[in-house]
Protein backbone atom coordinates (compact mmCIF):
# COMPACT_ATOMS: atom_id res chain seq x y z
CA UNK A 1 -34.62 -16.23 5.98
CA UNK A 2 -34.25 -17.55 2.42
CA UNK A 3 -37.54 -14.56 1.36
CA UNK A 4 -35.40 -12.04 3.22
CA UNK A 5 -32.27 -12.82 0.71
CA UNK A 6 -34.52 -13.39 -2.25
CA UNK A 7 -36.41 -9.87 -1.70
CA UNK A 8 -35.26 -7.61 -4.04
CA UNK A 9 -34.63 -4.69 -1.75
CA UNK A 10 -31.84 -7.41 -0.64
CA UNK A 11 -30.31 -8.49 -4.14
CA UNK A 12 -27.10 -6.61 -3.39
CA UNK A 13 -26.70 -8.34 -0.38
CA UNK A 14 -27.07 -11.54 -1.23
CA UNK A 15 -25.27 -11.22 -4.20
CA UNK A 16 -22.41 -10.18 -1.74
CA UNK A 17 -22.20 -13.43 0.13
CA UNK A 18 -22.71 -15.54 -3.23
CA UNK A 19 -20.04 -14.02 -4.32
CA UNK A 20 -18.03 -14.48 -1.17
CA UNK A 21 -18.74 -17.88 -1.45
CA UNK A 22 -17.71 -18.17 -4.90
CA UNK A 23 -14.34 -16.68 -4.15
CA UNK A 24 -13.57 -19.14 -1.10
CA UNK A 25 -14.86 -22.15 -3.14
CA UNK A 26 -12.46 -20.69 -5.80
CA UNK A 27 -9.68 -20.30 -4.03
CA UNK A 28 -9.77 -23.08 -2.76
CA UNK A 29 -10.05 -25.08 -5.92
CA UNK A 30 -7.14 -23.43 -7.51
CA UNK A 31 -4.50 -24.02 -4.52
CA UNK A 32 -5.05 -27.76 -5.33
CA UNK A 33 -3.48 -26.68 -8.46
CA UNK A 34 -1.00 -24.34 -7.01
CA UNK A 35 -2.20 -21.24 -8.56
CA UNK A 36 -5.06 -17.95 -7.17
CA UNK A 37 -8.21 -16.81 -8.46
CA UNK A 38 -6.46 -13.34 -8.07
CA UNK A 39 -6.21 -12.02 -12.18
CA UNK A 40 -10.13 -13.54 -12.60
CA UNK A 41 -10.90 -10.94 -9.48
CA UNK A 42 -9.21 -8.50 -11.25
CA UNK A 43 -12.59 -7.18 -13.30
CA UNK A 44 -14.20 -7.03 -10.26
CA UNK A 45 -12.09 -4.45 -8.55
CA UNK A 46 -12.32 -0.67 -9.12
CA UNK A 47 -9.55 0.27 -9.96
CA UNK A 48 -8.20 3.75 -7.83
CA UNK A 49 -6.62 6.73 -9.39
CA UNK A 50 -4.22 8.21 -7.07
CA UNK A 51 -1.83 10.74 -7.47
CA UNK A 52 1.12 12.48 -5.68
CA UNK A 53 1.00 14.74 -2.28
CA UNK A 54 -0.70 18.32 -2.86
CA UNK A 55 1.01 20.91 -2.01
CA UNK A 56 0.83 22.12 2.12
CA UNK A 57 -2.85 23.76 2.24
CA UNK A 58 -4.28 22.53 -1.29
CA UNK A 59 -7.25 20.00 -1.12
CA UNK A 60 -6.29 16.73 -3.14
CA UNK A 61 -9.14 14.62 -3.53
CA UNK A 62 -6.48 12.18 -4.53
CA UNK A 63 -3.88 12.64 -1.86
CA UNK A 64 -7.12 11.81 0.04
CA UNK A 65 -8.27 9.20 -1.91
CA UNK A 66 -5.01 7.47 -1.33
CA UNK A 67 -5.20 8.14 3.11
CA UNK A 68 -8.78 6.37 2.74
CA UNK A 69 -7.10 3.39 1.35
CA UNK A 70 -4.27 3.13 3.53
CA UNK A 71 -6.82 3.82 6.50
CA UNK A 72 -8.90 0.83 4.94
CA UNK A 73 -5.18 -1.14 5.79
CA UNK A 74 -4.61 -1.31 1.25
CA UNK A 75 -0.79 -2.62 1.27
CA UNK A 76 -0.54 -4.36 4.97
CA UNK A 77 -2.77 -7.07 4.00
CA UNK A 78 -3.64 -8.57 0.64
CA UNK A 79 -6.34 -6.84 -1.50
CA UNK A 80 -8.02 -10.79 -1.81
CA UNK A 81 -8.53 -10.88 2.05
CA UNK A 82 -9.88 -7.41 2.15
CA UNK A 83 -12.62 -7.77 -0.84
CA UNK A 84 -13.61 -10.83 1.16
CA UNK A 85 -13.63 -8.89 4.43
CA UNK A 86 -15.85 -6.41 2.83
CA UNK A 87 -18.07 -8.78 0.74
CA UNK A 88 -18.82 -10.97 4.12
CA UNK A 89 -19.49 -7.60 6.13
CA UNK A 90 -21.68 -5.42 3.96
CA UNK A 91 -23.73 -8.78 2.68
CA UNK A 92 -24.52 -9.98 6.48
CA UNK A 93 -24.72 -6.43 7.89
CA UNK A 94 -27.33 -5.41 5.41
CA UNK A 95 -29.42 -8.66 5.64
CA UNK A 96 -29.24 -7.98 9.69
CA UNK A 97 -30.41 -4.40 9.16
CA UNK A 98 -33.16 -5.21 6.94
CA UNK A 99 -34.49 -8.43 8.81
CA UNK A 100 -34.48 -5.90 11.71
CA UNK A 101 -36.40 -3.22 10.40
CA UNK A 102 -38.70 -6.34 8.46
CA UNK A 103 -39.51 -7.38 12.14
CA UNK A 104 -40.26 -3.98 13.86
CA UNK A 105 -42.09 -2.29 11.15
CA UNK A 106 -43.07 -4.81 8.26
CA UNK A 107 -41.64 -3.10 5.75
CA UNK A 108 -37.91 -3.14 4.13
CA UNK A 109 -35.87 -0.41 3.23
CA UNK A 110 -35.53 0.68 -0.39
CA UNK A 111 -32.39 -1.18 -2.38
CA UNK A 112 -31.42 2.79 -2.79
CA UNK A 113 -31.55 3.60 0.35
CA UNK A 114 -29.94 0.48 2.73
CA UNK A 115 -26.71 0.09 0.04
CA UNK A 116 -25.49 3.46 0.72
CA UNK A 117 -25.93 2.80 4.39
CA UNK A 118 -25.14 -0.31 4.76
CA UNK A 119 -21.58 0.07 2.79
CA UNK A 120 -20.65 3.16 4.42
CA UNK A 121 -21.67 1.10 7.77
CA UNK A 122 -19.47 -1.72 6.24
CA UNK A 123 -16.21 0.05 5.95
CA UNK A 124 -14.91 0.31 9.55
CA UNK A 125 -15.98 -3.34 9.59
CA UNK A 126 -13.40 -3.54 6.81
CA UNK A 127 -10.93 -1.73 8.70
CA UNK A 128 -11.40 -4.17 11.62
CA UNK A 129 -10.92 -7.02 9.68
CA UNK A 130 -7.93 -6.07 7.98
CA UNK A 131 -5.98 -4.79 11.45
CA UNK A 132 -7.10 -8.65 12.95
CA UNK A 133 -5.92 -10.39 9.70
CA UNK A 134 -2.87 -8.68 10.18
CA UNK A 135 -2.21 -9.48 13.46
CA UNK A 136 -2.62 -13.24 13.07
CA UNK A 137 -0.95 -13.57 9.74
CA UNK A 138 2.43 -15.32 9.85
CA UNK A 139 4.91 -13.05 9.96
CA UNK A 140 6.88 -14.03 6.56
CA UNK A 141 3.21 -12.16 5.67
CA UNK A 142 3.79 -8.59 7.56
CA UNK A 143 6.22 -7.32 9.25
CA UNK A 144 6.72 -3.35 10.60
CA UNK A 145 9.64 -1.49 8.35
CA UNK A 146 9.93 2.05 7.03
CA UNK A 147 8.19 2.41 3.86
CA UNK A 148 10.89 4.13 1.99
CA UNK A 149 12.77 0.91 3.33
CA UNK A 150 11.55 -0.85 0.54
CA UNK A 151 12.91 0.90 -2.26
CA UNK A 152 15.46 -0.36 -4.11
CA UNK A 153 14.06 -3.94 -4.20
CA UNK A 154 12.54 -5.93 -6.45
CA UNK A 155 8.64 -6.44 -6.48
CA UNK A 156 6.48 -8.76 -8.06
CA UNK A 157 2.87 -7.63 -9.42
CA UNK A 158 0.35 -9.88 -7.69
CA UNK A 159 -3.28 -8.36 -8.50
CA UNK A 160 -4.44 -6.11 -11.53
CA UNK A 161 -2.13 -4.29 -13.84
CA UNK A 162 -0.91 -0.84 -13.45
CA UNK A 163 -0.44 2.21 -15.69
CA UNK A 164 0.13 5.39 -14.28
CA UNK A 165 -2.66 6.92 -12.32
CA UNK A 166 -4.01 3.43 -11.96
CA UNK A 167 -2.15 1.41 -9.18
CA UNK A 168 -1.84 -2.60 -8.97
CA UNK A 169 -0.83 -4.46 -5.60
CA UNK A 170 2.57 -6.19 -5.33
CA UNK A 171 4.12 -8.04 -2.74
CA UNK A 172 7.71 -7.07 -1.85
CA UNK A 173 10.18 -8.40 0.83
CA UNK A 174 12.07 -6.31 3.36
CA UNK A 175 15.91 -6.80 4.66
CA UNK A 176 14.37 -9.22 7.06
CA UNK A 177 13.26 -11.41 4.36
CA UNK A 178 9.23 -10.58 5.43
CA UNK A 179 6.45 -10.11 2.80
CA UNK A 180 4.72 -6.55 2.17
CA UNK A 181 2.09 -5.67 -0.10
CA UNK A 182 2.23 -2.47 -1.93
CA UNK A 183 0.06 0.02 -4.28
CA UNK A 184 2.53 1.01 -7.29
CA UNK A 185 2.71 1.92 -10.65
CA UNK A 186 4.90 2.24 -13.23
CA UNK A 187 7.36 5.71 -13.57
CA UNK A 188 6.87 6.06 -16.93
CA UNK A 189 3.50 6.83 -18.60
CA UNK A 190 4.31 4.34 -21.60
CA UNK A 191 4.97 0.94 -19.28
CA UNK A 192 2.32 -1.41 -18.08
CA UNK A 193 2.62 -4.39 -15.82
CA UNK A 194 0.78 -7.60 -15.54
CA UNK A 195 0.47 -9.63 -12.82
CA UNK A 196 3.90 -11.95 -12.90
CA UNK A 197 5.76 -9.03 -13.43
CA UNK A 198 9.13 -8.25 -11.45
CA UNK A 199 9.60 -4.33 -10.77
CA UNK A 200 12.24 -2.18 -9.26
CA UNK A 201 10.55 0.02 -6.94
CA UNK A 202 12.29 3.81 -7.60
CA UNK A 203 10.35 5.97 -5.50
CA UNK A 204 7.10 6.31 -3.43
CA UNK A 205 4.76 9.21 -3.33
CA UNK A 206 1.99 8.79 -0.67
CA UNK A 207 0.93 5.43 -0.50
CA UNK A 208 2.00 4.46 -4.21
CA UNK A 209 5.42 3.58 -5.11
CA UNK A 210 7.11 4.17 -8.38
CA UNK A 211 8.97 1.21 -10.27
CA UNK A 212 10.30 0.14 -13.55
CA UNK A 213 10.25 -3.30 -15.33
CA UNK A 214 13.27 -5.22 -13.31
CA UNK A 215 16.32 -3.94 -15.78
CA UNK A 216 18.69 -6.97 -13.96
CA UNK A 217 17.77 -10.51 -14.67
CA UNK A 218 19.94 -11.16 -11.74
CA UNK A 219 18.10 -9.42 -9.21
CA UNK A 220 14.45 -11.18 -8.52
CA UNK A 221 12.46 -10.84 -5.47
CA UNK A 222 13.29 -14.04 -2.96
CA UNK A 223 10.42 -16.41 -2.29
């Protein structure tokens, strides 16, 4: 098992789980202290560039873009779960693929050839995932209201930093007091949030909302 990981057809693999691993043990570490490993992740996340609805009939490689993520469950469960998901999925996947193929024919697939397959392989695993993490997170974590619901309230930026065109999560609570997780970025090309960050959300287009720096010292989001 440990030549499988080591072969270099498998680096990215096992460089998936390490890094799983190093995320957990991470994590885990840092809640003694109260905090998140969440702004060290940040580097390792692409970041997406998604932009408003096309018009009726016009292909949007964006508008699709931002369906993938939401079909990939981006804003119902936390973007730390999901990289984990998908880290722990295409790293086990691929080393079960290749260890299968090792046994029947001897050989291993190319590293160029088993990524591609293995990650497109590894995103309904992602999808998965994400819907059973949502169903067994507590429910101050998720809870089912209308998206446009949530604008008007106050936001906090939770992972990366977003400038327009480049979306950071947030987590947001509803009427009911319950925690969602949003894509959104600022409404006006000049602003930039960091994580910490309370925001007004104005609007939403798609899947990403629109919001300003909180202009009300008053208002905060309730934790």
């Amino acid at each position: 098992m440990l030549s499988l990981m080591l072969a270099s057809e498998n680096m990215a693999f096992s460089i998936a789980l390490v890094l799983m691993l190093m995320i957990a043990l991470l994590e885990g570490i840092a809640a003694l202290f109260g905090a998140g490993v969440s702004s060290a992740l940040d580097s390792l996340l692409p970041e997406s560039d998604i932009s408003p609805h096309a018009e009726v009939g016009q292909i949007d490689t964006d508008t699709a873009l931002s369906r993938f993520l939401g079909w990939l469950r981006i804003g119902e469960v936390p973007l730390l779960m999901l990289l984990v998901v998908f880290l722990l999925s295409f790293g086990l996947l691929g080393l079960l693929l290749q260890g299968m193929l090792h046994s029947m024919l001897g050989v291993l697939a190319p590293g160029w050839l088993a990524v591609p397959v293995v990650l497109a392989l590894s995103l309904p695993l992602v999808r998965l995932g994400g819907g059973v993490l949502q169903a067994i997170m507590p429910r101050d974590e998720t809870s089912a209201v209308s998206e446009d619901s949530l604008i008007g309230r106050i936001a906090v930026i939770t992972l990366g930093t977003a400038r327009v065109g480049y979306p950071a999560e947030a987590k947001v609570r509803d009427q009911h007091g319950y925690s969602h997780y949003v894509q959104l970025e600022p409404d006006n090309a000049a602003d930039e949030f960091n994580q910490g960050n309370e925001v007004l959300l104005l609007s939403r287009q798609g899947a990403v909302y629109k919001a300003i720096l909180n202009p009300n010292p008053h208002l905060s989001e309730q934790r």
